[in-house]
PDB file of N, CA and C in Angstrom:
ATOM      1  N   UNK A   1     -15.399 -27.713  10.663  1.00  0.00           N
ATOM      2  CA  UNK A   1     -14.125 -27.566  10.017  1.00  0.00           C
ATOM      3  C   UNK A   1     -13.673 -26.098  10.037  1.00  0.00           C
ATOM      4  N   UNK A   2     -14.561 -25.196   9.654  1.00  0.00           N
ATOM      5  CA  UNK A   2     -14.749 -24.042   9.907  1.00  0.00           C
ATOM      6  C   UNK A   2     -13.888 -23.460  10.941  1.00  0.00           C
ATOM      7  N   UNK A   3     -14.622 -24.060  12.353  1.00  0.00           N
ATOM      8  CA  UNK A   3     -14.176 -23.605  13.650  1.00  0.00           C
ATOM      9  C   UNK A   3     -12.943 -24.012  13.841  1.00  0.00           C
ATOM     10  N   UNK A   4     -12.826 -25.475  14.047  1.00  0.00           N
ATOM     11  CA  UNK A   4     -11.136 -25.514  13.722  1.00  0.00           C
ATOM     12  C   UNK A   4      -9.797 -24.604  13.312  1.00  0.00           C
ATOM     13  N   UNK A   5     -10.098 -24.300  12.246  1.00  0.00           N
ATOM     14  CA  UNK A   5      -9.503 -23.691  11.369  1.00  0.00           C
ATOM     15  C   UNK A   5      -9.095 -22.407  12.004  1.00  0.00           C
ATOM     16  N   UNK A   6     -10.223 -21.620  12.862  1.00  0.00           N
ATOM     17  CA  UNK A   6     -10.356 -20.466  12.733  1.00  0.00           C
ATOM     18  C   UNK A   6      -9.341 -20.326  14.840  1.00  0.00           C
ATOM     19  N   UNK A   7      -9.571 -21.523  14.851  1.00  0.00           N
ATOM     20  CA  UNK A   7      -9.374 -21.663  16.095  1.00  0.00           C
ATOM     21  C   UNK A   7      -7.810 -21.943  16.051  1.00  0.00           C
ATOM     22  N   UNK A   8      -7.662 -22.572  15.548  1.00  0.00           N
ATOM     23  CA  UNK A   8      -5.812 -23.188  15.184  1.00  0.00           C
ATOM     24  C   UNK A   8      -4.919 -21.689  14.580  1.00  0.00           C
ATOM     25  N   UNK A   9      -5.165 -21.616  13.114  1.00  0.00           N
ATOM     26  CA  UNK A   9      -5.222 -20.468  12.645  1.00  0.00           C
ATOM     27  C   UNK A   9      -5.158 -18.963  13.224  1.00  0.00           C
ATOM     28  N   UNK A  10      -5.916 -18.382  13.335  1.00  0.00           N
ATOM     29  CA  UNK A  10      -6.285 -17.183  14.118  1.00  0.00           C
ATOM     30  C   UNK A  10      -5.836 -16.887  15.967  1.00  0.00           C
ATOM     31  N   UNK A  11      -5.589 -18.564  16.290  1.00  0.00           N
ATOM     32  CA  UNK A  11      -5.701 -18.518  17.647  1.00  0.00           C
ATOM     33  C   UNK A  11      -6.792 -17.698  18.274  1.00  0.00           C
ATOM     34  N   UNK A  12      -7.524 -18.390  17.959  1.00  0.00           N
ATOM     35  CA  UNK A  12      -9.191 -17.065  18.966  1.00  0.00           C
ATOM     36  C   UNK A  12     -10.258 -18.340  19.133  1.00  0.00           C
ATOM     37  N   UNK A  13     -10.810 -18.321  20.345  1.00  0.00           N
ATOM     38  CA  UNK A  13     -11.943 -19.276  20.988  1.00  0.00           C
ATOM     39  C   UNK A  13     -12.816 -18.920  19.919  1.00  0.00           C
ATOM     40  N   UNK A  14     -13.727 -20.262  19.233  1.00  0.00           N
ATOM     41  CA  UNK A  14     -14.438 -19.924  17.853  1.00  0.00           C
ATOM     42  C   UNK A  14     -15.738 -19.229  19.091  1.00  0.00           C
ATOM     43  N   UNK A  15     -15.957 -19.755  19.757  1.00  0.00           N
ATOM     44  CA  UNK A  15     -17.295 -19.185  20.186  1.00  0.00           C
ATOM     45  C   UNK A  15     -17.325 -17.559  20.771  1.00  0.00           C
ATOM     46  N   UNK A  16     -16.759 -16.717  20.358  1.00  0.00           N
ATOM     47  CA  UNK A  16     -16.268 -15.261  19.945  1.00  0.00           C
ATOM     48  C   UNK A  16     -16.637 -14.774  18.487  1.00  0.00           C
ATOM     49  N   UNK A  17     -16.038 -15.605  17.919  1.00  0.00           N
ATOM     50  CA  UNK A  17     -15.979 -15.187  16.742  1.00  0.00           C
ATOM     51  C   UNK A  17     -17.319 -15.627  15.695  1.00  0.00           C
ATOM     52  N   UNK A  18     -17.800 -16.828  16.517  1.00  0.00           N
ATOM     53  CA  UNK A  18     -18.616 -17.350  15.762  1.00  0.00           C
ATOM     54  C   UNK A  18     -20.462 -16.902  15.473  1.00  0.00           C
ATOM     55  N   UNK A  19     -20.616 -17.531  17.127  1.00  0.00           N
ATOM     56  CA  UNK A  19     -22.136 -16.908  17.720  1.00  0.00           C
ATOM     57  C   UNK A  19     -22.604 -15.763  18.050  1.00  0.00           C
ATOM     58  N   UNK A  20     -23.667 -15.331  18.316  1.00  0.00           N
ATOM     59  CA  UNK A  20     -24.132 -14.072  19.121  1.00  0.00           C
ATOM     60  C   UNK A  20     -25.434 -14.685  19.497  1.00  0.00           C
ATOM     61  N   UNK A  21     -25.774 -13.629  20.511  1.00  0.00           N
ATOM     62  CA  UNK A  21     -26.750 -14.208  21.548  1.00  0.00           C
ATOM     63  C   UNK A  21     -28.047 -13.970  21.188  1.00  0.00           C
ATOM     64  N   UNK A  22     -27.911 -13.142  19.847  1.00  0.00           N
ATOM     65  CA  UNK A  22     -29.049 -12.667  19.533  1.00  0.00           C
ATOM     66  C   UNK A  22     -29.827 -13.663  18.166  1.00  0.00           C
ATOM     67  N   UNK A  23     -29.165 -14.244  17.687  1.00  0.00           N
ATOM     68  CA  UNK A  23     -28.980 -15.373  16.473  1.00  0.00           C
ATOM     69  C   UNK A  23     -29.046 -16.949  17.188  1.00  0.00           C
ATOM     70  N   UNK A  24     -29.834 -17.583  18.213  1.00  0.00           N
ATOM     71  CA  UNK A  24     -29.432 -18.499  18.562  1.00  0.00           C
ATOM     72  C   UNK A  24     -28.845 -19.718  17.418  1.00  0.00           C
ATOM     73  N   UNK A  25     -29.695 -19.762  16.394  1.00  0.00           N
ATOM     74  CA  UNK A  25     -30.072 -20.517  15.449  1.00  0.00           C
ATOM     75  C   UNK A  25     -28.896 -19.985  14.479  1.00  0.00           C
ATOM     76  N   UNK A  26     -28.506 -18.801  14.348  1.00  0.00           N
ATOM     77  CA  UNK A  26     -27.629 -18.585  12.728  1.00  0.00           C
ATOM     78  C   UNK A  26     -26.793 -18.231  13.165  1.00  0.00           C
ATOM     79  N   UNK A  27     -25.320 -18.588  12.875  1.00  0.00           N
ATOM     80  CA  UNK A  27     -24.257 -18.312  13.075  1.00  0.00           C
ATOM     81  C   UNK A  27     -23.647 -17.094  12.567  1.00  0.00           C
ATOM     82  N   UNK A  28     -23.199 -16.275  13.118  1.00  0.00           N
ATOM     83  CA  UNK A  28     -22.307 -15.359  12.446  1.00  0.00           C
ATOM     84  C   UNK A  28     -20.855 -14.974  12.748  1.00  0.00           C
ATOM     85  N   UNK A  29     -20.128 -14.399  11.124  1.00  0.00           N
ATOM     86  CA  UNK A  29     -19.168 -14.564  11.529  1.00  0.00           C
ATOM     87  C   UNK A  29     -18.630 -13.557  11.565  1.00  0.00           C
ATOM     88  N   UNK A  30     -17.663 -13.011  12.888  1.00  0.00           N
ATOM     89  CA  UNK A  30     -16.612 -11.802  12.829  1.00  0.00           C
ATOM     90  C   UNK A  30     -15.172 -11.652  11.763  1.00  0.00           C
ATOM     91  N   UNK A  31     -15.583 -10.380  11.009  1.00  0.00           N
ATOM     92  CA  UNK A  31     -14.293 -10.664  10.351  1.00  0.00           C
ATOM     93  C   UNK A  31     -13.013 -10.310  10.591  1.00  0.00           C
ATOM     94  N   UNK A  32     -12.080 -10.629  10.930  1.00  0.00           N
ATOM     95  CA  UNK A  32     -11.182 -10.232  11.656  1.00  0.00           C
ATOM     96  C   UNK A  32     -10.108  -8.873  10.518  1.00  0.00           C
ATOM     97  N   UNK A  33     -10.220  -7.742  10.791  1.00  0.00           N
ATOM     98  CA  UNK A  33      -9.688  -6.948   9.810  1.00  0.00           C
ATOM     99  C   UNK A  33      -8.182  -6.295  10.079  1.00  0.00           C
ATOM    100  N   UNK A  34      -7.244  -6.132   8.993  1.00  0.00           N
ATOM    101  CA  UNK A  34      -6.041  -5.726   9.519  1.00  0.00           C
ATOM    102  C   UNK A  34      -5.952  -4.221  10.069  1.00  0.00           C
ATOM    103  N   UNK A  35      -5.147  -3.966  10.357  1.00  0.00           N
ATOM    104  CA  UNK A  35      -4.984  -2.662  10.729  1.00  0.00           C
ATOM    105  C   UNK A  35      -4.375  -1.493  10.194  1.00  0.00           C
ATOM    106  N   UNK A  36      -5.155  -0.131  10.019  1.00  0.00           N
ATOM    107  CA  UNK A  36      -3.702   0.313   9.149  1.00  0.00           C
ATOM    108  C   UNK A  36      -2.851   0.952   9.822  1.00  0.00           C
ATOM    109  N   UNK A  37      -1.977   1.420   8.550  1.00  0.00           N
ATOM    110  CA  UNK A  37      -0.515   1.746   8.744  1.00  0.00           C
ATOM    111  C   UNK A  37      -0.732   2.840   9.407  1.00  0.00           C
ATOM    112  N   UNK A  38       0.706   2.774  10.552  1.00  0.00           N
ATOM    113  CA  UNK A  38       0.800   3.988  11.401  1.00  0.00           C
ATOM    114  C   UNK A  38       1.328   5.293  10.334  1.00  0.00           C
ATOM    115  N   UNK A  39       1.668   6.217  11.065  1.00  0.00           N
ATOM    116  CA  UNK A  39       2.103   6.990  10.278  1.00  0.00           C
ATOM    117  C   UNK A  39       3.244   6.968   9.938  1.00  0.00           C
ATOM    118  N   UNK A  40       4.178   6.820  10.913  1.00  0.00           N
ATOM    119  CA  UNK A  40       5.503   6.045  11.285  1.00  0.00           C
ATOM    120  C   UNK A  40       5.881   5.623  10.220  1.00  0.00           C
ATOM    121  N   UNK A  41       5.328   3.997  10.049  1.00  0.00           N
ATOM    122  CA  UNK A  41       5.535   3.030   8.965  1.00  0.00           C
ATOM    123  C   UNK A  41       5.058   4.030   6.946  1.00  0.00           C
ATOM    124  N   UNK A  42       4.170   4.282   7.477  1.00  0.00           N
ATOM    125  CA  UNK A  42       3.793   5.507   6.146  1.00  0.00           C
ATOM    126  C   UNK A  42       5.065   6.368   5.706  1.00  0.00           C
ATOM    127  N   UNK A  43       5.827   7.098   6.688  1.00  0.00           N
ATOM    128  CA  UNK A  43       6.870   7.647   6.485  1.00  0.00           C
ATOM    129  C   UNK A  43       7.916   7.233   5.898  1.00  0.00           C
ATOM    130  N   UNK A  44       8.198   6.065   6.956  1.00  0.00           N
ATOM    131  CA  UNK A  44       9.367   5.085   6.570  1.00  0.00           C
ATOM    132  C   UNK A  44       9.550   4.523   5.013  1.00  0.00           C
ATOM    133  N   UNK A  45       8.068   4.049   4.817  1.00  0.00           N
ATOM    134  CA  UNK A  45       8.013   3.408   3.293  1.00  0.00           C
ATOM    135  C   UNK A  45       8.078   4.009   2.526  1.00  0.00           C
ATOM    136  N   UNK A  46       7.364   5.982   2.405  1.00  0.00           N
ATOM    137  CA  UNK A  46       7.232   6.732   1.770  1.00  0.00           C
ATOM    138  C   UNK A  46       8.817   7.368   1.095  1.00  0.00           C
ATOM    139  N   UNK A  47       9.656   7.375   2.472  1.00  0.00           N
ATOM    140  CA  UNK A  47      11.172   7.449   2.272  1.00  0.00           C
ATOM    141  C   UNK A  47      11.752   6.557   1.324  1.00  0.00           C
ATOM    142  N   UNK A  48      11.612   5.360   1.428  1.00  0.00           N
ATOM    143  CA  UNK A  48      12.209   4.333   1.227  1.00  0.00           C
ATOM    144  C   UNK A  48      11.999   4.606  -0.282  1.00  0.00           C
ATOM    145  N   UNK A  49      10.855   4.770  -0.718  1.00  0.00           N
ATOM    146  CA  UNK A  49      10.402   4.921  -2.345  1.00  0.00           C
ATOM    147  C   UNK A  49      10.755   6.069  -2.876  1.00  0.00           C
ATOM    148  N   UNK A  50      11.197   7.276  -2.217  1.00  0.00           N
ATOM    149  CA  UNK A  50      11.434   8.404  -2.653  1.00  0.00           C
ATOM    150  C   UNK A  50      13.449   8.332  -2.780  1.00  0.00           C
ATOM    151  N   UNK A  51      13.978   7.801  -1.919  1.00  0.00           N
ATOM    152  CA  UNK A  51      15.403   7.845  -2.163  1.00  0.00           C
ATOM    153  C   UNK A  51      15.604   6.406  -2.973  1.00  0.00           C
ATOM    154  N   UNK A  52      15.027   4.722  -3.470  1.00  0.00           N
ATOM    155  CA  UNK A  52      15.195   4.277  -4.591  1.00  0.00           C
ATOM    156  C   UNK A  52      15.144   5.391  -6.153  1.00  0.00           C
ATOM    157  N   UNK A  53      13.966   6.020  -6.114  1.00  0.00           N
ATOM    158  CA  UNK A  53      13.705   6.752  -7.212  1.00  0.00           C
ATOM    159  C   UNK A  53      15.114   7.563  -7.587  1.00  0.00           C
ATOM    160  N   UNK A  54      15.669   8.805  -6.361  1.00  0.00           N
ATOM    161  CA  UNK A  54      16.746   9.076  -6.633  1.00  0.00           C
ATOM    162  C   UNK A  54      18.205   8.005  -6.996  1.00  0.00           C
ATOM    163  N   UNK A  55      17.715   7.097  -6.430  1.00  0.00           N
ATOM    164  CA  UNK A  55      19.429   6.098  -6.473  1.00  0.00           C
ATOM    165  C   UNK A  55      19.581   5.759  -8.453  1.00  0.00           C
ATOM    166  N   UNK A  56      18.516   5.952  -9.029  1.00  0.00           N
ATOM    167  CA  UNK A  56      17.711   5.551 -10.361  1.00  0.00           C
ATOM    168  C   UNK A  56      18.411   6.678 -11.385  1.00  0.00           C
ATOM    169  N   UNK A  57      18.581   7.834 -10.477  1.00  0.00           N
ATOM    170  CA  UNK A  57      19.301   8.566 -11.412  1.00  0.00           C
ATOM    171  C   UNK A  57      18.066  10.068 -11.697  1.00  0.00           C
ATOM    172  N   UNK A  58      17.102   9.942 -11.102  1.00  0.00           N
ATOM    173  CA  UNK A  58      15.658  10.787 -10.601  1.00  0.00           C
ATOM    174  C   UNK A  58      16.327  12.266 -10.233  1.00  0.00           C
ATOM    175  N   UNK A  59      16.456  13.203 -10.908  1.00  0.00           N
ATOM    176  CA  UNK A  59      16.706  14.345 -10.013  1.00  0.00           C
ATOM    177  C   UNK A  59      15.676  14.813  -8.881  1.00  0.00           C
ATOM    178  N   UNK A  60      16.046  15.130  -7.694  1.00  0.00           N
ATOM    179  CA  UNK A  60      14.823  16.116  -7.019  1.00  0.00           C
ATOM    180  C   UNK A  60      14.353  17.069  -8.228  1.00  0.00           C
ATOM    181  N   UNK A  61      14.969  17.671  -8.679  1.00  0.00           N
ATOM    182  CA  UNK A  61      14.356  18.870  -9.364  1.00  0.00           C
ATOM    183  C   UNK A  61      13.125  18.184 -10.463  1.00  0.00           C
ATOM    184  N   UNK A  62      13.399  17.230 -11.085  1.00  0.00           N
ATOM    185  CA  UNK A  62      12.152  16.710 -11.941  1.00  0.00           C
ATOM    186  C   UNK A  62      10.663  16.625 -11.326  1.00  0.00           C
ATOM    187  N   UNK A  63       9.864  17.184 -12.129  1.00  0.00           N
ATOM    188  CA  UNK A  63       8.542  17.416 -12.051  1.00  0.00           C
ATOM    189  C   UNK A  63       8.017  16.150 -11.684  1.00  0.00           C
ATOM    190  N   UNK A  64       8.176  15.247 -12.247  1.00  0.00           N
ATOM    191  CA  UNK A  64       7.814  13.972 -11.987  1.00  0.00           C
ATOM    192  C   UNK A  64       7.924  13.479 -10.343  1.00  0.00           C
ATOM    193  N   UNK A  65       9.286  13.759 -10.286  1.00  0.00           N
ATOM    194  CA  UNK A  65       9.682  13.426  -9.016  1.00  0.00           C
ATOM    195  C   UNK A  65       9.003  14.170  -7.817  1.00  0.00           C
ATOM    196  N   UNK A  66       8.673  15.216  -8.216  1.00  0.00           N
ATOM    197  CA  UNK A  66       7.657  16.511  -7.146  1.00  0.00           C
ATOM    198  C   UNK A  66       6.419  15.975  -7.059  1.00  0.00           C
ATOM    199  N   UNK A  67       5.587  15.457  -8.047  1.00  0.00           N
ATOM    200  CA  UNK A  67       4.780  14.716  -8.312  1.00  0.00           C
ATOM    201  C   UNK A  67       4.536  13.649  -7.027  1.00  0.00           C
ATOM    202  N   UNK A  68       5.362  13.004  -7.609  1.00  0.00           N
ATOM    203  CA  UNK A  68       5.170  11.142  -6.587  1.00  0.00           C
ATOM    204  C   UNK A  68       5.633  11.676  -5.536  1.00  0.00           C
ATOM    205  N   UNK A  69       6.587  12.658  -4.716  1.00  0.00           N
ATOM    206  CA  UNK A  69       6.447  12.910  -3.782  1.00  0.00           C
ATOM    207  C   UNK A  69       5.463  13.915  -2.813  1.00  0.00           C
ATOM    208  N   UNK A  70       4.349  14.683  -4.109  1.00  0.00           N
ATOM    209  CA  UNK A  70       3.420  15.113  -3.079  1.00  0.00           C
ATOM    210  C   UNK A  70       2.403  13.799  -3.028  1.00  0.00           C
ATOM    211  N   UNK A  71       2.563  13.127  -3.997  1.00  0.00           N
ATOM    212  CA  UNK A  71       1.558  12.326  -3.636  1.00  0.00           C
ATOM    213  C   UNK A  71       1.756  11.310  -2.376  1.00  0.00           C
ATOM    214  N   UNK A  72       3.145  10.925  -2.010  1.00  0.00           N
ATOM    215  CA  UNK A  72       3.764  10.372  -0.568  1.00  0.00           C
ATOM    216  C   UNK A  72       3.056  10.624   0.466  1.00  0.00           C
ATOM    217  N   UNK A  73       3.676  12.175  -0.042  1.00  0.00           N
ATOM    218  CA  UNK A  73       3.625  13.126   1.039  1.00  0.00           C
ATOM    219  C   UNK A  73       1.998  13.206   1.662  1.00  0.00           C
ATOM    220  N   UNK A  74       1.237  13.084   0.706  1.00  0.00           N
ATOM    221  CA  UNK A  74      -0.533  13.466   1.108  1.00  0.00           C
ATOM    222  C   UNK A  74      -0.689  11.901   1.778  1.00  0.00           C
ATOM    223  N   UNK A  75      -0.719  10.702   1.363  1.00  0.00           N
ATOM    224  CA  UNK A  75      -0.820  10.111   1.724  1.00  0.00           C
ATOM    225  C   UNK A  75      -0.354   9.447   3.664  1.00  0.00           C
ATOM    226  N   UNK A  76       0.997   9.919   3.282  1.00  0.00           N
ATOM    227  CA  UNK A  76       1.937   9.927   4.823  1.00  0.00           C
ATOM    228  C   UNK A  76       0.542  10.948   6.101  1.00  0.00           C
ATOM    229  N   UNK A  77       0.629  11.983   5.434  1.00  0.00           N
ATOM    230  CA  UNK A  77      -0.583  12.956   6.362  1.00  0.00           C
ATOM    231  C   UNK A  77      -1.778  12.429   6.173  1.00  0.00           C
ATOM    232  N   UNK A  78      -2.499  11.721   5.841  1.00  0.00           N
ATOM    233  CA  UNK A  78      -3.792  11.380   5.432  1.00  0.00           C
ATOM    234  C   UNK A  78      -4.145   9.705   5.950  1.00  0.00           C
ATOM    235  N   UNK A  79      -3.224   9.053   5.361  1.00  0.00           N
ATOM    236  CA  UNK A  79      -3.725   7.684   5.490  1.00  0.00           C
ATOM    237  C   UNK A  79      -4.253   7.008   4.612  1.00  0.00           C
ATOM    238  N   UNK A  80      -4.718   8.187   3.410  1.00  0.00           N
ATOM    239  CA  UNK A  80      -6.011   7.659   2.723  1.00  0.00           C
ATOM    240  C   UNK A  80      -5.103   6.693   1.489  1.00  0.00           C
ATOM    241  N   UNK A  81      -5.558   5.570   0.857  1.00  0.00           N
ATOM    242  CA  UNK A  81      -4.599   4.458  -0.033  1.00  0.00           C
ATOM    243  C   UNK A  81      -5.229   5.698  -1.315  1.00  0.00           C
ATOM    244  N   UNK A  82      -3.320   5.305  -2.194  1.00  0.00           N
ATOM    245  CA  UNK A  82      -3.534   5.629  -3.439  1.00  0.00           C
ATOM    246  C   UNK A  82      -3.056   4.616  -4.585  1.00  0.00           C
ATOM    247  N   UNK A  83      -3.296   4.307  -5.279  1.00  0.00           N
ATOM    248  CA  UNK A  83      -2.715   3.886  -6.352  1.00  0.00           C
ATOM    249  C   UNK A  83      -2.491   5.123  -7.735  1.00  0.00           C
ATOM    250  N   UNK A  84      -1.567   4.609  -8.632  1.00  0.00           N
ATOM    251  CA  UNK A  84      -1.772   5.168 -10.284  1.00  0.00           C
ATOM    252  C   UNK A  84      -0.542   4.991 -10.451  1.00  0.00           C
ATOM    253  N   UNK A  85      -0.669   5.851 -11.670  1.00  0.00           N
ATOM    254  CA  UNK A  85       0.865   5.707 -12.633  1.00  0.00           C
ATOM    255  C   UNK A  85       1.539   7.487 -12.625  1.00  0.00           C
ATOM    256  N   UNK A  86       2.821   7.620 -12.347  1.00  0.00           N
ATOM    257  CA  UNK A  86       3.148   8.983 -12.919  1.00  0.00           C
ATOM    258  C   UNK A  86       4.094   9.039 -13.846  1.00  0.00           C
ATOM    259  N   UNK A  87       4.149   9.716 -15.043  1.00  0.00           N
ATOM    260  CA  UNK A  87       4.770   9.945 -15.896  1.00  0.00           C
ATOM    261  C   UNK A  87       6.378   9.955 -16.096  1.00  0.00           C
ATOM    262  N   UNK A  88       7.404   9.615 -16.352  1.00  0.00           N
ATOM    263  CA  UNK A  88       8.892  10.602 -16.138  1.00  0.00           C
ATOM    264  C   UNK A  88       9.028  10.670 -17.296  1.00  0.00           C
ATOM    265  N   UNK A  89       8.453  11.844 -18.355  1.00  0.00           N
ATOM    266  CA  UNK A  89       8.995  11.371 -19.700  1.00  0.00           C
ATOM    267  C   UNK A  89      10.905  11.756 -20.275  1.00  0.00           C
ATOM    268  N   UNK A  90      11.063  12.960 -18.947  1.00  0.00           N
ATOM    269  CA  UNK A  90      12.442  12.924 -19.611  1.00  0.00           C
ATOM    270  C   UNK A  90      13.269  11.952 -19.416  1.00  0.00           C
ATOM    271  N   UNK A  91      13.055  10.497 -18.873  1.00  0.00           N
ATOM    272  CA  UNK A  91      13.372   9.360 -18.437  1.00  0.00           C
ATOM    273  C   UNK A  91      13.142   8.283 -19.300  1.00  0.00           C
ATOM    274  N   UNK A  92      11.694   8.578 -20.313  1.00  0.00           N
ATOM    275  CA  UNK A  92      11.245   7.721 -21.049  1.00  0.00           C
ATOM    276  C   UNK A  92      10.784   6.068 -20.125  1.00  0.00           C
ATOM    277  N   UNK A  93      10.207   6.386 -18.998  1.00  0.00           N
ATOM    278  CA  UNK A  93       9.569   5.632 -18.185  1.00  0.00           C
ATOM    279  C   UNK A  93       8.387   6.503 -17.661  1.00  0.00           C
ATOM    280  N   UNK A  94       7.786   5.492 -16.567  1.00  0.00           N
ATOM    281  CA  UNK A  94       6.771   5.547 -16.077  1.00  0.00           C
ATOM    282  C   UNK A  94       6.971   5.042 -14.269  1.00  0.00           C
ATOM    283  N   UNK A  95       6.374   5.307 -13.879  1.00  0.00           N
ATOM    284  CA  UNK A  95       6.066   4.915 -11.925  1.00  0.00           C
ATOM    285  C   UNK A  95       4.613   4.453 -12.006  1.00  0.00           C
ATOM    286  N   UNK A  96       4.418   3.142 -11.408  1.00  0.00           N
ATOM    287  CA  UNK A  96       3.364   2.724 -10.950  1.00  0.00           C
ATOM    288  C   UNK A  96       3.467   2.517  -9.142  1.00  0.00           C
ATOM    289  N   UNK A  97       2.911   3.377  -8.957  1.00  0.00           N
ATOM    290  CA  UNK A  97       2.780   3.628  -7.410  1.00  0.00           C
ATOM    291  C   UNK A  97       1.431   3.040  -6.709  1.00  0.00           C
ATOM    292  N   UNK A  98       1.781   2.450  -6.011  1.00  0.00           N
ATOM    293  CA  UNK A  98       0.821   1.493  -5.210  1.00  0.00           C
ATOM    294  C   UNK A  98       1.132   2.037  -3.394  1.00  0.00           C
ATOM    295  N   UNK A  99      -0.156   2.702  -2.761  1.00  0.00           N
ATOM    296  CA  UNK A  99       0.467   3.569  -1.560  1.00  0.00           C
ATOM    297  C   UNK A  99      -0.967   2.937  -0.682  1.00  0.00           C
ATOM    298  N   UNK A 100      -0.834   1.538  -0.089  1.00  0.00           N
ATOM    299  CA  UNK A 100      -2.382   1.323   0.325  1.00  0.00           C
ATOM    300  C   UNK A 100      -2.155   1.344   2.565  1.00  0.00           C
ATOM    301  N   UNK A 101      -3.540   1.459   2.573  1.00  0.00           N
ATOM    302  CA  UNK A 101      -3.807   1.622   3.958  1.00  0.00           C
ATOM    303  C   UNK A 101      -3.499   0.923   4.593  1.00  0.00           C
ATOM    304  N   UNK A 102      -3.865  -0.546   4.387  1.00  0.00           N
ATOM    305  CA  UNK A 102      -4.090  -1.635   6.128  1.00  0.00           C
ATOM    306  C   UNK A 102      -2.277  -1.700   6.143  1.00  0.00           C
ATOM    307  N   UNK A 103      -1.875  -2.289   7.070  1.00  0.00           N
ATOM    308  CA  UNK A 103      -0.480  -2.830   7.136  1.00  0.00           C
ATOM    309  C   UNK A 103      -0.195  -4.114   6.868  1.00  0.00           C
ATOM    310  N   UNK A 104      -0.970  -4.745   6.303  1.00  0.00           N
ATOM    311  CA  UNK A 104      -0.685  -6.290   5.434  1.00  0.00           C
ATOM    312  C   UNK A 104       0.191  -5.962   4.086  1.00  0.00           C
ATOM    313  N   UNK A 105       0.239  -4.424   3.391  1.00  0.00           N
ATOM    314  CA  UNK A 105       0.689  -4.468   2.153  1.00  0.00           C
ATOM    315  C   UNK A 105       1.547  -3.242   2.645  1.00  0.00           C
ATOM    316  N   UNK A 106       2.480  -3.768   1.378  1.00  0.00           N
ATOM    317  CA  UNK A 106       4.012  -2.704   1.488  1.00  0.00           C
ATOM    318  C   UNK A 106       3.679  -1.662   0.376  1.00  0.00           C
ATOM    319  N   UNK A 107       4.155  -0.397   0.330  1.00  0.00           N
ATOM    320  CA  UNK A 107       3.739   0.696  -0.711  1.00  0.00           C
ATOM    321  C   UNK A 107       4.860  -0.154  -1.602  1.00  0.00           C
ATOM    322  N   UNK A 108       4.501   0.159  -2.786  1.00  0.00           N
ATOM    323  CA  UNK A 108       5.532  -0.185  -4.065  1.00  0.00           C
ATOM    324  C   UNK A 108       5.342   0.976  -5.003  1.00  0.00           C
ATOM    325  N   UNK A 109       6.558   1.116  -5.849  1.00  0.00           N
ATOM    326  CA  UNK A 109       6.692   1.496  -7.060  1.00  0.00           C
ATOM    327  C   UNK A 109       7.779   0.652  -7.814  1.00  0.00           C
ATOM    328  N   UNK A 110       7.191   0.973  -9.474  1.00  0.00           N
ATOM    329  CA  UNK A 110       8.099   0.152  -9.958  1.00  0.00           C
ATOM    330  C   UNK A 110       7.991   0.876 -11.137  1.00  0.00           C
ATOM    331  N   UNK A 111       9.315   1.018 -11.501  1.00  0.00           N
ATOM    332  CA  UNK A 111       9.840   2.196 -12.327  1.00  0.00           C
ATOM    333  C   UNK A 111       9.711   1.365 -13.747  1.00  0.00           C
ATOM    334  N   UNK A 112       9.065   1.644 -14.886  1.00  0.00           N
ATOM    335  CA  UNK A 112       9.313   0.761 -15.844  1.00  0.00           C
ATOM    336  C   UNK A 112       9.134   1.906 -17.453  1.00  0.00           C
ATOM    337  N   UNK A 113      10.107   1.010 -18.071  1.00  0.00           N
ATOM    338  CA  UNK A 113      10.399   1.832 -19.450  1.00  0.00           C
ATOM    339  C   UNK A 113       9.327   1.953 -20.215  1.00  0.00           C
ATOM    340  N   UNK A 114       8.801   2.820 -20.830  1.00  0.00           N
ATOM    341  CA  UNK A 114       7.972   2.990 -21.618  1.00  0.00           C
ATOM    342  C   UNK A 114       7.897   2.544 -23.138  1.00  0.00           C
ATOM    343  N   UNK A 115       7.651   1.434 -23.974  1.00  0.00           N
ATOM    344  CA  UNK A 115       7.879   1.036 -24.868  1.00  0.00           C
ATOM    345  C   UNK A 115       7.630   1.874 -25.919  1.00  0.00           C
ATOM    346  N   UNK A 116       9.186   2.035 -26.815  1.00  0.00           N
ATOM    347  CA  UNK A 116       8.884   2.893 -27.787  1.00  0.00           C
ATOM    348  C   UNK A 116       9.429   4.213 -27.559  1.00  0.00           C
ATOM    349  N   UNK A 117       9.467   4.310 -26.475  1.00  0.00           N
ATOM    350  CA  UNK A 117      10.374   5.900 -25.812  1.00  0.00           C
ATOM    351  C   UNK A 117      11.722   5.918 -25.545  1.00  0.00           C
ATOM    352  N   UNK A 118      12.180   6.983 -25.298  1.00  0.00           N
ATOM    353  CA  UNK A 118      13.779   6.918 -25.305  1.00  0.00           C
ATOM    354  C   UNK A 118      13.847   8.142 -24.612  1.00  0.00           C
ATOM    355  N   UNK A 119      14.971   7.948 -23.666  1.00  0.00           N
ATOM    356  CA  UNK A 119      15.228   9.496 -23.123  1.00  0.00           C
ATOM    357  C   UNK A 119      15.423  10.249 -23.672  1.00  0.00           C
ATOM    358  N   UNK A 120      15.365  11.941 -23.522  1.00  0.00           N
ATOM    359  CA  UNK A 120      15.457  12.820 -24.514  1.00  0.00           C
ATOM    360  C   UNK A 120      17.052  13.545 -24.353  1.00  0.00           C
ATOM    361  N   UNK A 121      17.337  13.436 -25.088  1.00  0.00           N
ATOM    362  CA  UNK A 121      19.162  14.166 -24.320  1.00  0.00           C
ATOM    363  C   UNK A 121      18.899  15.419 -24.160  1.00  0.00           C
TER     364      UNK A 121
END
């Protein structure tokens, strides 16, 4: 059922993925892993999250905003996945930034109010 699956599915001859020559007796299995993000696509998304933030009403000049964009920014050069939260308190919100490697997942942030806070005029 296994093979099926993997064969329909995946489109790949199971006996690739399945056997080795060295295991007559035990099967093993290849895991098929995604790939990560080019840098390209890193950029693109990194953009994409940095001008929502401004459309939000985000000055460049806010600390916050310097913030999540070095952290883009390291990531875009690096590759390496980040997650966390950054602060905007003169916003009386928060950024949960999600910045991961393979290319199965899209970077997100999602800007959300901080309960109990209020912008500061």
């Amino acid at each position: 059922m296994l093979r099926a699956f993997l064969e329909k599915e995946l489109k790949h001859d199971s006996s690739t993925l399945i056997t080795h020559p060295l295991w007559a007796k035990e099967r093993v299995l290849t895991i098929i892993m995604p790939a990560d993000k080019t840098k390209e696509d890193r950029l693109s998304e990194g953009l994409e999250l940095l001008r929502a933030l401004l459309r939000t009403g985000v000055s460049e000049e806010d600390p916050a905003y310097t913030d999540t964009k070095s952290k883009i920014s390291e990531w875009v050069n690096t590759g390496v996945s980040w997650e966390g939260r950054i602060e905007f308190p003169q916003h009386g919100r928060y950024a949960t930034v999600r910045l991961p490697k393979n290319s199965l997942n899209t970077a997100t942030l999602a800007f959300k109010v901080k309960k109990g806070s209020y912008p500061s005029a």
